[in-house]
N, C-alpha and C. Protein backbone atom coordinates (compact mmCIF):
# COMPACT_ATOMS: atom_id res chain seq x y z
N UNK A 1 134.01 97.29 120.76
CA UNK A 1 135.44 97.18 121.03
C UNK A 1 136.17 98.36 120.41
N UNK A 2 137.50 98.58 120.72
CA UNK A 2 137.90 100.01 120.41
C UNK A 2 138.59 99.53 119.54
N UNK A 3 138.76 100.03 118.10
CA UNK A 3 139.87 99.48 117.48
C UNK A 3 141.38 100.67 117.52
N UNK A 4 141.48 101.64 117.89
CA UNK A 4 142.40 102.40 117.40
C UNK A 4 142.10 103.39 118.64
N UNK A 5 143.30 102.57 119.68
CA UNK A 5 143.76 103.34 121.19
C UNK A 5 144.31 105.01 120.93
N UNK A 6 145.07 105.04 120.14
CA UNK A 6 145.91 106.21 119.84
C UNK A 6 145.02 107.58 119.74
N UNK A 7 143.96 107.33 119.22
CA UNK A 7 143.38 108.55 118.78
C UNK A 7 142.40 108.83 119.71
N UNK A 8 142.47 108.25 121.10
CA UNK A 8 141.50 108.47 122.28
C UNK A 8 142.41 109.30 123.21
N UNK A 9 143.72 109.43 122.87
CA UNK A 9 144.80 110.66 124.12
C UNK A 9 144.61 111.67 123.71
N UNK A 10 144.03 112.54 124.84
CA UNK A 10 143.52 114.02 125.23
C UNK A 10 142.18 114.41 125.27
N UNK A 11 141.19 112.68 125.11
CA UNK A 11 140.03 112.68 125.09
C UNK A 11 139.38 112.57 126.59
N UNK A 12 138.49 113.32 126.69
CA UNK A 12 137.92 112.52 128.09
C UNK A 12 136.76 111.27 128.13
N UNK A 13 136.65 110.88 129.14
CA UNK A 13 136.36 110.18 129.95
C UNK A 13 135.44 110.25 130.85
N UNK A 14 134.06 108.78 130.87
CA UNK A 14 133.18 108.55 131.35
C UNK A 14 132.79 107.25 131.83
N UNK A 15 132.31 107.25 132.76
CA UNK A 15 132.27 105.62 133.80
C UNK A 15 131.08 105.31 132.69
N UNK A 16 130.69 104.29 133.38
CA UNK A 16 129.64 103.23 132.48
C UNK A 16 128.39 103.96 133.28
N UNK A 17 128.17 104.59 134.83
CA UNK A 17 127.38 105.40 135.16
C UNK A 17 127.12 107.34 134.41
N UNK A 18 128.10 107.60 133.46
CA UNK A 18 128.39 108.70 133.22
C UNK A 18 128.81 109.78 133.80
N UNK A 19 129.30 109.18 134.70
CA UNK A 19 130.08 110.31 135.56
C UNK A 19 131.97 110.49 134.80
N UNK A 20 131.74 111.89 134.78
CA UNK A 20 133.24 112.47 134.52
C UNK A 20 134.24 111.84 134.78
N UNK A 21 135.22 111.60 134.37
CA UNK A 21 136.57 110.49 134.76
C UNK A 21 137.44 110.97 134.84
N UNK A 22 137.90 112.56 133.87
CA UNK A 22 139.12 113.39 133.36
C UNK A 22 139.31 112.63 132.15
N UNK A 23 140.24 113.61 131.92
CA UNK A 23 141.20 113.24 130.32
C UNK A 23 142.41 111.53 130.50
N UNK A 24 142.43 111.27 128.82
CA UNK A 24 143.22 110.30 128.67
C UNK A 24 144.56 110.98 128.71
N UNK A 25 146.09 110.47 129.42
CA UNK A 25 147.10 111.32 128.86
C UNK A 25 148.48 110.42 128.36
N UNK A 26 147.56 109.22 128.23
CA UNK A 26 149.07 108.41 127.73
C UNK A 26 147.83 107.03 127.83
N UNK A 27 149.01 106.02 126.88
CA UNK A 27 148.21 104.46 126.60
C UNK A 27 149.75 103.95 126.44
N UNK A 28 149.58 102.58 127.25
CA UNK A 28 150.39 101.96 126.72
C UNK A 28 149.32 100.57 126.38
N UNK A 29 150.48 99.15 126.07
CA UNK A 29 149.75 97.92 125.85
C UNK A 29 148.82 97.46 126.17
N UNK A 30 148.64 97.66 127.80
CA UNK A 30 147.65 97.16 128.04
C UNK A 30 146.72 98.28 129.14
N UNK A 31 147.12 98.70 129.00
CA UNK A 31 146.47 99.93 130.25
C UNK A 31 146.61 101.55 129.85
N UNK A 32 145.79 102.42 130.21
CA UNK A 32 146.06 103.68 129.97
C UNK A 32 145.74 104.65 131.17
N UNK A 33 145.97 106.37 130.83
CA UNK A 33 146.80 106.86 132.11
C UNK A 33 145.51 107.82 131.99
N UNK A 34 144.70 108.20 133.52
CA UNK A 34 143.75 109.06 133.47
C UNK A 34 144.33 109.92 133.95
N UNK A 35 143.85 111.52 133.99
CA UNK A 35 144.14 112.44 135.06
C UNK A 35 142.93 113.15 135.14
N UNK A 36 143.08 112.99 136.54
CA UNK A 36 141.49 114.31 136.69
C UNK A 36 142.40 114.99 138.01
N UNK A 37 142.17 116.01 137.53
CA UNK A 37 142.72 117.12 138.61
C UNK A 37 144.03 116.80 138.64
N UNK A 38 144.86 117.25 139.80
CA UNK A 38 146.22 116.47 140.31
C UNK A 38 146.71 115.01 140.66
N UNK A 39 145.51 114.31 140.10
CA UNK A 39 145.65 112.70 140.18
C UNK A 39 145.81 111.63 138.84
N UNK A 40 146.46 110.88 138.97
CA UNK A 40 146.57 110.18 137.46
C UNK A 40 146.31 108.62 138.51
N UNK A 41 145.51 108.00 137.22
CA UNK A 41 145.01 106.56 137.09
C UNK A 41 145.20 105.70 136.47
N UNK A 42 145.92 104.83 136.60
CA UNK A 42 145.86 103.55 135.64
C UNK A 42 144.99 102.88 135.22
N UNK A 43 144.31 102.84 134.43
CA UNK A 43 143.14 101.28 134.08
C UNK A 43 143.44 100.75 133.04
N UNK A 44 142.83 99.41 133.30
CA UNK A 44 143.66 98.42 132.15
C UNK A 44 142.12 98.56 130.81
N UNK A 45 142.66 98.44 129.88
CA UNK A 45 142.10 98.46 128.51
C UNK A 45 141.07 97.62 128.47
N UNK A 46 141.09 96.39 129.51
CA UNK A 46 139.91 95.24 129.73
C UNK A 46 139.15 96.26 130.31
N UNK A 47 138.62 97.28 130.78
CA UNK A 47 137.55 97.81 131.57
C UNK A 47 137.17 99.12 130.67
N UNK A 48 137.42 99.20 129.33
CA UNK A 48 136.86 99.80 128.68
C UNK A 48 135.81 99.30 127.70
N UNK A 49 135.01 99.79 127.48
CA UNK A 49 134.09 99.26 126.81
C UNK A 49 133.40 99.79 125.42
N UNK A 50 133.43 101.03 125.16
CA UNK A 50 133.41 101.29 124.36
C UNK A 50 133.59 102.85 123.86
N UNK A 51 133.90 103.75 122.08
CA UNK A 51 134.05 104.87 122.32
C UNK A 51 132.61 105.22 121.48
N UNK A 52 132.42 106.68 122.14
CA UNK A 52 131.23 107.24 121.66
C UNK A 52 131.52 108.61 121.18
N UNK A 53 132.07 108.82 120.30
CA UNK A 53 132.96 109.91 119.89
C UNK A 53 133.90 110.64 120.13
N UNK A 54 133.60 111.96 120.86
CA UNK A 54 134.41 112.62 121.36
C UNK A 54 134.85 112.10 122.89
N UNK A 55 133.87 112.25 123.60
CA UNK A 55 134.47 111.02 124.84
C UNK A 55 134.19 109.65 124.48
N UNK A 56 135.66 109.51 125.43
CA UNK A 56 135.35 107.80 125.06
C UNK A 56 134.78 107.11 125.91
């Protein structure tokens, strides 16, 4: 479980297959904001699973 959302913005991002996701660029309560390329993503905080250092 992640304890401390804050310090994962400007980190990137990897599916549970390890494929590239883009960077984190914002979190709110319950969801946070991806961008890869010219696209931004919402996913909710339930579909994260865990961080592994530098990516999360």
């Amino acid at each position: 479980m992640i304890q401390n959302w804050d310090r994962l913005v400007l980190k990137g991002v990897r599916s549970s297959d390890n494929d590239d996701m883009g960077n984190i660029i914002a979190i709110e309560k319950d969801s946070l904001f991806l961008m890869t390329g010219r696209h931004v993503f919402k996913i909710p905080k339930s579909r994260c699973s865990r961080n592994r250092g530098i990516k999360a």
